[in-house]
PDB file of N, CA and C in Angstrom:
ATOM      1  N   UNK A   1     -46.007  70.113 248.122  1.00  0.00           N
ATOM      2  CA  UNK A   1     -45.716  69.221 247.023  1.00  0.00           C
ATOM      3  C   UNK A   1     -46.838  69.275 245.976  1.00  0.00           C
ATOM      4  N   UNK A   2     -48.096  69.514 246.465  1.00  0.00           N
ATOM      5  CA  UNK A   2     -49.086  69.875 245.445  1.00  0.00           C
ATOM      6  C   UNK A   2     -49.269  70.699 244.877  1.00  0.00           C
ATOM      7  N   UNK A   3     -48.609  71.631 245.095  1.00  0.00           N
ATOM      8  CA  UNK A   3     -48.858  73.347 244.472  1.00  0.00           C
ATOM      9  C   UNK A   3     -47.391  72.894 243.455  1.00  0.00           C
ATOM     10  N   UNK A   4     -46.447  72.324 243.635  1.00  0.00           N
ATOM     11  CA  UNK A   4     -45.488  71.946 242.648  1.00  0.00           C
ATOM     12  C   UNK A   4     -45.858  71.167 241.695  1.00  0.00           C
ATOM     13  N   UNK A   5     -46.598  69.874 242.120  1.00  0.00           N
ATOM     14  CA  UNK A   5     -46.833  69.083 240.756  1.00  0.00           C
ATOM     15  C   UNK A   5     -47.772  70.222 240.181  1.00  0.00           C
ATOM     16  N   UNK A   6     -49.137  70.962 240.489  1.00  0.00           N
ATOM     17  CA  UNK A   6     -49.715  71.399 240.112  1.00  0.00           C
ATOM     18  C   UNK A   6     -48.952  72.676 239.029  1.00  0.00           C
ATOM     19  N   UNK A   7     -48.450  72.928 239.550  1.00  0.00           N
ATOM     20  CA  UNK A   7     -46.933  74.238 238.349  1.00  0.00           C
ATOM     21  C   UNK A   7     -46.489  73.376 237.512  1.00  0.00           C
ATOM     22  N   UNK A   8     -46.309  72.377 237.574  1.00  0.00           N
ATOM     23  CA  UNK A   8     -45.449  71.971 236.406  1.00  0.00           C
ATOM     24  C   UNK A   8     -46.736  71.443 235.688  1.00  0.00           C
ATOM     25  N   UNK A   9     -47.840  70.784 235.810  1.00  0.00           N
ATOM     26  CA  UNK A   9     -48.673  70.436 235.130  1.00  0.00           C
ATOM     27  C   UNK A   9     -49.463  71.961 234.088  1.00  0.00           C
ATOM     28  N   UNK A  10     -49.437  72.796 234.643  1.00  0.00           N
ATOM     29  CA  UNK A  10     -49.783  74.237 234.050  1.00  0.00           C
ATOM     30  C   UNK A  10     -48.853  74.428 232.859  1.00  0.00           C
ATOM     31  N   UNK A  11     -47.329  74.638 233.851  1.00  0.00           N
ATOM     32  CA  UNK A  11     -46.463  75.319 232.599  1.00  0.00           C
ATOM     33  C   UNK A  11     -45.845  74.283 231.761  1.00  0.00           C
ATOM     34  N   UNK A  12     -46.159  72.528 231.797  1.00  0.00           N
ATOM     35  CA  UNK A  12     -46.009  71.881 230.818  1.00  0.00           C
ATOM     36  C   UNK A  12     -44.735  71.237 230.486  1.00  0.00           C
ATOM     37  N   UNK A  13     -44.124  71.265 232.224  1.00  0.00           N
ATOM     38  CA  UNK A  13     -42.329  71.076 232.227  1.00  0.00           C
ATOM     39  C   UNK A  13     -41.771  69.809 231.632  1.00  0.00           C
ATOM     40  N   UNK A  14     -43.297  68.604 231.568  1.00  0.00           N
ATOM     41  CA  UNK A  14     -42.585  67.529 231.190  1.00  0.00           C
ATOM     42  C   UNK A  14     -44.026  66.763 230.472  1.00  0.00           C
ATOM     43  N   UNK A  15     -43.593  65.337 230.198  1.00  0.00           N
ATOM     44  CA  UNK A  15     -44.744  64.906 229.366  1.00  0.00           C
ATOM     45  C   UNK A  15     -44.539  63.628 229.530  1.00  0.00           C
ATOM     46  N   UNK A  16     -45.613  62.732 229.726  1.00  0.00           N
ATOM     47  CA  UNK A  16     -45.719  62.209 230.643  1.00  0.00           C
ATOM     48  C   UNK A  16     -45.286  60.700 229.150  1.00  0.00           C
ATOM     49  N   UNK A  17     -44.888  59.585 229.295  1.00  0.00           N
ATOM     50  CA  UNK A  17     -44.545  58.282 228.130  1.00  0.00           C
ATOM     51  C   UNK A  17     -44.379  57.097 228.854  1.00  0.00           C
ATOM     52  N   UNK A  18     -45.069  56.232 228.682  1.00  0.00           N
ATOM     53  CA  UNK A  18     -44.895  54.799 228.888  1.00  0.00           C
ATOM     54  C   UNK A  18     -43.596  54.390 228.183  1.00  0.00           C
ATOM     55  N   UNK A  19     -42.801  53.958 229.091  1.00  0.00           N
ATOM     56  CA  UNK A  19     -41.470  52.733 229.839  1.00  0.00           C
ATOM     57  C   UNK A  19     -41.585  51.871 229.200  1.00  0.00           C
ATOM     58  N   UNK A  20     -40.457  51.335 228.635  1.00  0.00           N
ATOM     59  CA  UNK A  20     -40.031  50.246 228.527  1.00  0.00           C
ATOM     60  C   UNK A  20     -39.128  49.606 228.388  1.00  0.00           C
ATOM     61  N   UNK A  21     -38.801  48.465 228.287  1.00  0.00           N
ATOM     62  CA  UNK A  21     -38.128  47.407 229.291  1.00  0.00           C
ATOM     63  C   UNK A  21     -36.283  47.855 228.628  1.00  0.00           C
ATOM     64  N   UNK A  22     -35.716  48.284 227.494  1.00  0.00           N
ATOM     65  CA  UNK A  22     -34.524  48.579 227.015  1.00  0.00           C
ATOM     66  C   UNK A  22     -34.027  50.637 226.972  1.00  0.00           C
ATOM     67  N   UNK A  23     -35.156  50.930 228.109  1.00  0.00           N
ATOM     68  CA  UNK A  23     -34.860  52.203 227.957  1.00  0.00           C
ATOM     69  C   UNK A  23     -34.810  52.641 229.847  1.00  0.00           C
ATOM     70  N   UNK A  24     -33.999  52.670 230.426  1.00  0.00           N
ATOM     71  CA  UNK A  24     -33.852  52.879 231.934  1.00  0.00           C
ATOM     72  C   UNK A  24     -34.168  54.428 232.268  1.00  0.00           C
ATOM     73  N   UNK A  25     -34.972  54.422 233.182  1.00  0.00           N
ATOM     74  CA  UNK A  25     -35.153  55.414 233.421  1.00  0.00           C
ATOM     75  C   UNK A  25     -34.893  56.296 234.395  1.00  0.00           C
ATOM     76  N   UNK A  26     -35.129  57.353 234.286  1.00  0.00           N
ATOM     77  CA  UNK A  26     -34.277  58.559 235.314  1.00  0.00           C
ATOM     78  C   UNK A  26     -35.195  58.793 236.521  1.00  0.00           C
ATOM     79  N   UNK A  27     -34.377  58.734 237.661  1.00  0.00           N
ATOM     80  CA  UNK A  27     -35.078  58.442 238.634  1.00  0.00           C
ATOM     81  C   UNK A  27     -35.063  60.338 238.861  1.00  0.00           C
ATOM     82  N   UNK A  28     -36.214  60.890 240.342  1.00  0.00           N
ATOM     83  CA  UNK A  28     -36.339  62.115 240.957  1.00  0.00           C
ATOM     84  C   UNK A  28     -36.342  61.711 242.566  1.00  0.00           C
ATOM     85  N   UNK A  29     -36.152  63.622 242.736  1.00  0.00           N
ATOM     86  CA  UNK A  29     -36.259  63.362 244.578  1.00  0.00           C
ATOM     87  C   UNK A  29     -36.934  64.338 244.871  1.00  0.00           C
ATOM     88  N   UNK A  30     -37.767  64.576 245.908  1.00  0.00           N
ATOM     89  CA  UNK A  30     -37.686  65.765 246.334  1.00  0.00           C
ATOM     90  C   UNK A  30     -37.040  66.483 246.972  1.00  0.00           C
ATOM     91  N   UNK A  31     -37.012  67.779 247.149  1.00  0.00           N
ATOM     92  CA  UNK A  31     -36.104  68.723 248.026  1.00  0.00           C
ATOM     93  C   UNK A  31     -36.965  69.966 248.658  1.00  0.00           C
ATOM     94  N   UNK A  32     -36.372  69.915 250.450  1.00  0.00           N
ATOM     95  CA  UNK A  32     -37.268  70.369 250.872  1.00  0.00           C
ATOM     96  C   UNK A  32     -36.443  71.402 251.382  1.00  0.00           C
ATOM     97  N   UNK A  33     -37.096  72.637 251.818  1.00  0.00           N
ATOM     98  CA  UNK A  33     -36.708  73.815 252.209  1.00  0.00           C
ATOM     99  C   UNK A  33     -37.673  74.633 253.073  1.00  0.00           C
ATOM    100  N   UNK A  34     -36.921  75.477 253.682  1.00  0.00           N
ATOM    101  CA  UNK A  34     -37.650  76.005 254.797  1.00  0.00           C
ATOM    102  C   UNK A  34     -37.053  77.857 254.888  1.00  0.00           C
ATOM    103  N   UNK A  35     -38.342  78.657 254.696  1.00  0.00           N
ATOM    104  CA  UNK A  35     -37.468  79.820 254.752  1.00  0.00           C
ATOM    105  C   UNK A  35     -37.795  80.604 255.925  1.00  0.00           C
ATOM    106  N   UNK A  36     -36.767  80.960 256.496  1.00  0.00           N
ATOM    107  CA  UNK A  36     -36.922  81.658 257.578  1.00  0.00           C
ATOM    108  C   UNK A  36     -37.131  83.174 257.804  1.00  0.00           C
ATOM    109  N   UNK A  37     -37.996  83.591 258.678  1.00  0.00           N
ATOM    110  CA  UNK A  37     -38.156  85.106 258.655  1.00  0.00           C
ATOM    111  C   UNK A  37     -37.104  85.866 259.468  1.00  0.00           C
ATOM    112  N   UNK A  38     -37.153  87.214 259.433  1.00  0.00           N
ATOM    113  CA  UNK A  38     -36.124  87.698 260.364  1.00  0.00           C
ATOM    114  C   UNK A  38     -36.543  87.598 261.717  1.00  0.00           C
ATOM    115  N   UNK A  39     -37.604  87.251 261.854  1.00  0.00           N
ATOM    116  CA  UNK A  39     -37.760  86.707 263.288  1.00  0.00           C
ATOM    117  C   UNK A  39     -37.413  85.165 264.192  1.00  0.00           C
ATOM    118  N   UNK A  40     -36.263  84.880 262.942  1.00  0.00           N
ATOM    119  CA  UNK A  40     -36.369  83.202 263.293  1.00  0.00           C
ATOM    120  C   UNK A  40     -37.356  82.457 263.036  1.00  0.00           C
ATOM    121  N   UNK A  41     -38.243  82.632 262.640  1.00  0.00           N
ATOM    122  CA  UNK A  41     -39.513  81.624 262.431  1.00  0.00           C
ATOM    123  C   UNK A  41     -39.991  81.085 261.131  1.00  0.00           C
ATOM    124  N   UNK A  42     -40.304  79.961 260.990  1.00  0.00           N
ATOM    125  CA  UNK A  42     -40.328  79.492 259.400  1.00  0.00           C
ATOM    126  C   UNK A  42     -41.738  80.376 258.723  1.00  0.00           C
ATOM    127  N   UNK A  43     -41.320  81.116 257.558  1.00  0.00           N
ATOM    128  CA  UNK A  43     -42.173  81.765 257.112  1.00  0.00           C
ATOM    129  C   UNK A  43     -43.106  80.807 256.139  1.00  0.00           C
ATOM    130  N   UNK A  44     -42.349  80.422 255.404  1.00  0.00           N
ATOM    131  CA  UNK A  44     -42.564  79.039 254.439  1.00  0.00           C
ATOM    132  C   UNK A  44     -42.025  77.702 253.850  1.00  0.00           C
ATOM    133  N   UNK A  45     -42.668  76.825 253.870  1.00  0.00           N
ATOM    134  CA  UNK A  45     -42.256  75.615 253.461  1.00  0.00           C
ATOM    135  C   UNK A  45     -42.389  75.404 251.786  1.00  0.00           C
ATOM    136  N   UNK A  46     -40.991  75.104 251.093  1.00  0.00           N
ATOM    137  CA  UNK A  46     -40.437  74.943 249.857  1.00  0.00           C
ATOM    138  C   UNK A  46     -40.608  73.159 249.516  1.00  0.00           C
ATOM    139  N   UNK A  47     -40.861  72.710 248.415  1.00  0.00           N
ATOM    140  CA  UNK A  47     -40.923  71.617 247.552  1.00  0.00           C
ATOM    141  C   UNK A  47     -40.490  71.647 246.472  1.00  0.00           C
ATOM    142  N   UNK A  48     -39.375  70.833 246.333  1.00  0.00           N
ATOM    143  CA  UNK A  48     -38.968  70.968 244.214  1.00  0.00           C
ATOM    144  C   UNK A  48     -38.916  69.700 244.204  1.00  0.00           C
ATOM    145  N   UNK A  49     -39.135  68.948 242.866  1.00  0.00           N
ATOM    146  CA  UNK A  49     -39.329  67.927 242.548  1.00  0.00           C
ATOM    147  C   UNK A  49     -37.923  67.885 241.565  1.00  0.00           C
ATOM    148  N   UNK A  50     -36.775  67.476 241.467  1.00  0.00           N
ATOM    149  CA  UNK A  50     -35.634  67.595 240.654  1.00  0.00           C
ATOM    150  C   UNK A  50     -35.228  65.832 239.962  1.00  0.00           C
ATOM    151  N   UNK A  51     -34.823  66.279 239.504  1.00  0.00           N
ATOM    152  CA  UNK A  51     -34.605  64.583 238.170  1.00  0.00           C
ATOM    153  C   UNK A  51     -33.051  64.763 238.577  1.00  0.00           C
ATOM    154  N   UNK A  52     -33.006  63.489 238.715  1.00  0.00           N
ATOM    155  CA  UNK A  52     -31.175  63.091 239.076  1.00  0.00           C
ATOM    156  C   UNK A  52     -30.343  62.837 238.115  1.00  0.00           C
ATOM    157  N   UNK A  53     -30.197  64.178 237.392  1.00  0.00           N
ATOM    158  CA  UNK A  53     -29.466  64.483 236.284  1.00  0.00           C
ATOM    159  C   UNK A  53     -27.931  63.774 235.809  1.00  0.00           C
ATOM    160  N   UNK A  54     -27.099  63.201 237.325  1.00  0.00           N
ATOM    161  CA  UNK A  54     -26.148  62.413 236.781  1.00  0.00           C
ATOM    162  C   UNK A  54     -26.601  61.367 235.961  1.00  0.00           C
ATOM    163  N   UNK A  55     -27.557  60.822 235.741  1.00  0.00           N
ATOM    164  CA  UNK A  55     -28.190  59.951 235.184  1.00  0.00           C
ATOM    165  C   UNK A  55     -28.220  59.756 233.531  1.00  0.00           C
ATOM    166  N   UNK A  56     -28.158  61.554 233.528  1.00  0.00           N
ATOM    167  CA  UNK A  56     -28.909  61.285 231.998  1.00  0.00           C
ATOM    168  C   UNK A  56     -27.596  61.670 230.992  1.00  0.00           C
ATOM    169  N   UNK A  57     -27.925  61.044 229.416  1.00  0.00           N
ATOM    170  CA  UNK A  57     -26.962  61.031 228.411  1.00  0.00           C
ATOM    171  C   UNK A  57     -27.963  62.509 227.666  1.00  0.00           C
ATOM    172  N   UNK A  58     -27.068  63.146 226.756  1.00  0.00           N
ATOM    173  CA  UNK A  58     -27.484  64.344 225.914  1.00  0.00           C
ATOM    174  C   UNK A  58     -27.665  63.477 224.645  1.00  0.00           C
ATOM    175  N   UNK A  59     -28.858  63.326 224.030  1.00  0.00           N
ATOM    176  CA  UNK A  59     -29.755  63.375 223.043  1.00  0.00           C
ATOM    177  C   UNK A  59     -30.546  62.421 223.034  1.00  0.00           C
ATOM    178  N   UNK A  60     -30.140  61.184 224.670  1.00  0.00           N
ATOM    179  CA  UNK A  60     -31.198  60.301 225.005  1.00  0.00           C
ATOM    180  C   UNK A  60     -32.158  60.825 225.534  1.00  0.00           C
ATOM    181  N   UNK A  61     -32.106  61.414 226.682  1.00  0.00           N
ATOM    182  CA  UNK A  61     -32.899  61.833 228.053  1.00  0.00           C
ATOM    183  C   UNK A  61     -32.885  63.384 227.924  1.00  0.00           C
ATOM    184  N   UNK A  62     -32.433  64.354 227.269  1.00  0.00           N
ATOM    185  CA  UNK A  62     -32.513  65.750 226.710  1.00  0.00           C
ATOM    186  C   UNK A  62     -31.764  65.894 225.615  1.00  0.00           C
ATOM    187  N   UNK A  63     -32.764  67.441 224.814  1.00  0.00           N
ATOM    188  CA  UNK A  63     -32.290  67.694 223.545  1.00  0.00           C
ATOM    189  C   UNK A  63     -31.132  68.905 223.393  1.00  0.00           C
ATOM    190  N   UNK A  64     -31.410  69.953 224.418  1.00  0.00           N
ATOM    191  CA  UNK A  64     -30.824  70.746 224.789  1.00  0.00           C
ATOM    192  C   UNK A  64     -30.242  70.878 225.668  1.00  0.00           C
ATOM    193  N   UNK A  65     -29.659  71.986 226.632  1.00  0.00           N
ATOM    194  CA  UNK A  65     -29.018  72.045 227.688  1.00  0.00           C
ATOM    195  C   UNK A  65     -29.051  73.546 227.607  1.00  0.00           C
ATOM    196  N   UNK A  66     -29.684  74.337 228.717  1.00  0.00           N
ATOM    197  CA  UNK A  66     -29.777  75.410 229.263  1.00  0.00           C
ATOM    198  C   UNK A  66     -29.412  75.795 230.248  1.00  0.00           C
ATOM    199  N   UNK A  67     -27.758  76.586 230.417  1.00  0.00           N
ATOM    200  CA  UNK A  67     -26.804  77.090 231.527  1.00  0.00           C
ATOM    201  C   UNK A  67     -27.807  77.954 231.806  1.00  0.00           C
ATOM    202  N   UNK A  68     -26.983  78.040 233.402  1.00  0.00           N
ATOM    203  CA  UNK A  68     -27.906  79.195 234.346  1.00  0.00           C
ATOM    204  C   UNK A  68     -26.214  79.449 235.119  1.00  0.00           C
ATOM    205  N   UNK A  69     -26.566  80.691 235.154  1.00  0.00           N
ATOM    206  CA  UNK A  69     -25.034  81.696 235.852  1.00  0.00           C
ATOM    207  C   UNK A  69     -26.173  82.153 236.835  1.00  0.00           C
ATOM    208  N   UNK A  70     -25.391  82.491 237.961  1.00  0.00           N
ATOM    209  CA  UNK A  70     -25.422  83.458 238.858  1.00  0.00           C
ATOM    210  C   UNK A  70     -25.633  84.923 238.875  1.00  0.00           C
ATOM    211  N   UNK A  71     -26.220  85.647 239.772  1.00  0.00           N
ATOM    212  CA  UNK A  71     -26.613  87.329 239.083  1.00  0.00           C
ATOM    213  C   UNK A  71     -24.758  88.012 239.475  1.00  0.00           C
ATOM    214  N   UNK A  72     -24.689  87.482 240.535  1.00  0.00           N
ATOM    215  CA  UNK A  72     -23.171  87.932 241.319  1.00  0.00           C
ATOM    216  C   UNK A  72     -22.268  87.715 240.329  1.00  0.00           C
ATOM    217  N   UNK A  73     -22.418  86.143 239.541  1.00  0.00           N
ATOM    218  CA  UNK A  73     -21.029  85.968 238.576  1.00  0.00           C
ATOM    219  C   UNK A  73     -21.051  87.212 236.972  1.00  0.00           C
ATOM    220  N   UNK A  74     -22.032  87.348 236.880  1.00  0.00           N
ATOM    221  CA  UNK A  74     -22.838  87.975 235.242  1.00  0.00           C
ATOM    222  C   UNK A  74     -22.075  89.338 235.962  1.00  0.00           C
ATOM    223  N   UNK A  75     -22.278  89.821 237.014  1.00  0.00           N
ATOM    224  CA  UNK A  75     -22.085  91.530 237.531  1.00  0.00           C
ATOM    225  C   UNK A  75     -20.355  91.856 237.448  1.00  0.00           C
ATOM    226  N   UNK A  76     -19.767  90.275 238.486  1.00  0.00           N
ATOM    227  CA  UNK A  76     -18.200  90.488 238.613  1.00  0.00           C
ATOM    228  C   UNK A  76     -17.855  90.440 237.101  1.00  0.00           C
ATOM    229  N   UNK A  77     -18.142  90.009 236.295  1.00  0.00           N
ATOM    230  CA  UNK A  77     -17.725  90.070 234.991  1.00  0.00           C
ATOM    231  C   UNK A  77     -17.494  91.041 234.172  1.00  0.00           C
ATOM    232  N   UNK A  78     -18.785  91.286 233.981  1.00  0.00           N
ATOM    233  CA  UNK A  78     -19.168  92.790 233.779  1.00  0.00           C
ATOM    234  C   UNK A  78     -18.068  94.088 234.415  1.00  0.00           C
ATOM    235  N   UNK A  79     -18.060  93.802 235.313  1.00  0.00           N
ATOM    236  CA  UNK A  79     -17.153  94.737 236.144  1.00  0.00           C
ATOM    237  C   UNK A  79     -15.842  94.554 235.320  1.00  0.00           C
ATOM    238  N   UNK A  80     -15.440  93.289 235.892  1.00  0.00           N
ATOM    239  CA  UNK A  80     -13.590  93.365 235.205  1.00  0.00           C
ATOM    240  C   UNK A  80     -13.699  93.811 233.721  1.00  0.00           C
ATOM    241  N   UNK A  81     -14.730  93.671 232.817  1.00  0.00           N
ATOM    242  CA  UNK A  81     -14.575  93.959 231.142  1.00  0.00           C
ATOM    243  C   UNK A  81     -14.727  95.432 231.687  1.00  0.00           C
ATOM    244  N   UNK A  82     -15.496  96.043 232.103  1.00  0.00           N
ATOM    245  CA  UNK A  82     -15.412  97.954 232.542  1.00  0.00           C
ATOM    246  C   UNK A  82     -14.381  98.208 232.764  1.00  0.00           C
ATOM    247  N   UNK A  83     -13.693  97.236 233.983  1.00  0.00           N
ATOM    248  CA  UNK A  83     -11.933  98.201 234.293  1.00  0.00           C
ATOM    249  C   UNK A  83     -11.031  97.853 233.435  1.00  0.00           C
ATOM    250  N   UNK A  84     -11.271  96.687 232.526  1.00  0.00           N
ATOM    251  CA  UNK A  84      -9.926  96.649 231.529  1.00  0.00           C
ATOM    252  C   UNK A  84     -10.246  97.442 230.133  1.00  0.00           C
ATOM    253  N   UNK A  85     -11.634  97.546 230.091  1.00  0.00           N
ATOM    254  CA  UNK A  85     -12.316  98.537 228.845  1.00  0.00           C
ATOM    255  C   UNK A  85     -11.462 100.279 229.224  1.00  0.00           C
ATOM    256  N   UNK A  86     -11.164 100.684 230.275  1.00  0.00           N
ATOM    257  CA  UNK A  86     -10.839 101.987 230.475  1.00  0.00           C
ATOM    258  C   UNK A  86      -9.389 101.892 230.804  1.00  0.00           C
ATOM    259  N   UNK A  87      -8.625 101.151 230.478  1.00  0.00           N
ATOM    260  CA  UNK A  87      -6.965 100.290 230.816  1.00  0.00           C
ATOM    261  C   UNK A  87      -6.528 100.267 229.601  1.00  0.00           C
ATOM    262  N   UNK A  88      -7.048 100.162 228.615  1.00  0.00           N
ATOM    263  CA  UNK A  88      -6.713 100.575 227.185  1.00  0.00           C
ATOM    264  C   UNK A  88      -7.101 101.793 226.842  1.00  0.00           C
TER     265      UNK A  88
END
């Protein structure tokens, strides 16, 4: 959990503002993970600190919104535009 707050304090993910009383705020959790080696054995222990995004309204609590796809979904895609690109 310290090597996480410590990353986000580096790369500057958030900024830190005093609360107050007509502005509710967005709560976080952590999330923990465990990765296993091919030997069965925990190689390493994972920490993310995530903001409970059902929470928040777009242009209160963020300005933007940055999708993230999958590498698998970007490839199958790719693929079907190739076989219908050579179908014409």
């Amino acid at each position: 959990m310290e090597s996480e707050i410590e990353s986000m304090k580096i790369n500057k993910v958030w900024t830190l503002v005093e609360g107050s009383k007509d502005i509710k705020l967005i709560g976080c959790k952590w999330v923990y993970k465990k990765r296993i080696g091919a030997n069965w054995k925990v190689e390493t222990y994972k920490a993310h600190l995530v903001a409970k995004g059902h929470c928040q309204k777009e242009g209160i609590n963020y300005d933007n919104f940055s999708p993230v796809a999958m590498l698998k979904s970007i490839l199958i895609l790719l693929a079907i535009v190739a076989y219908y690109d050579h179908e014409i």
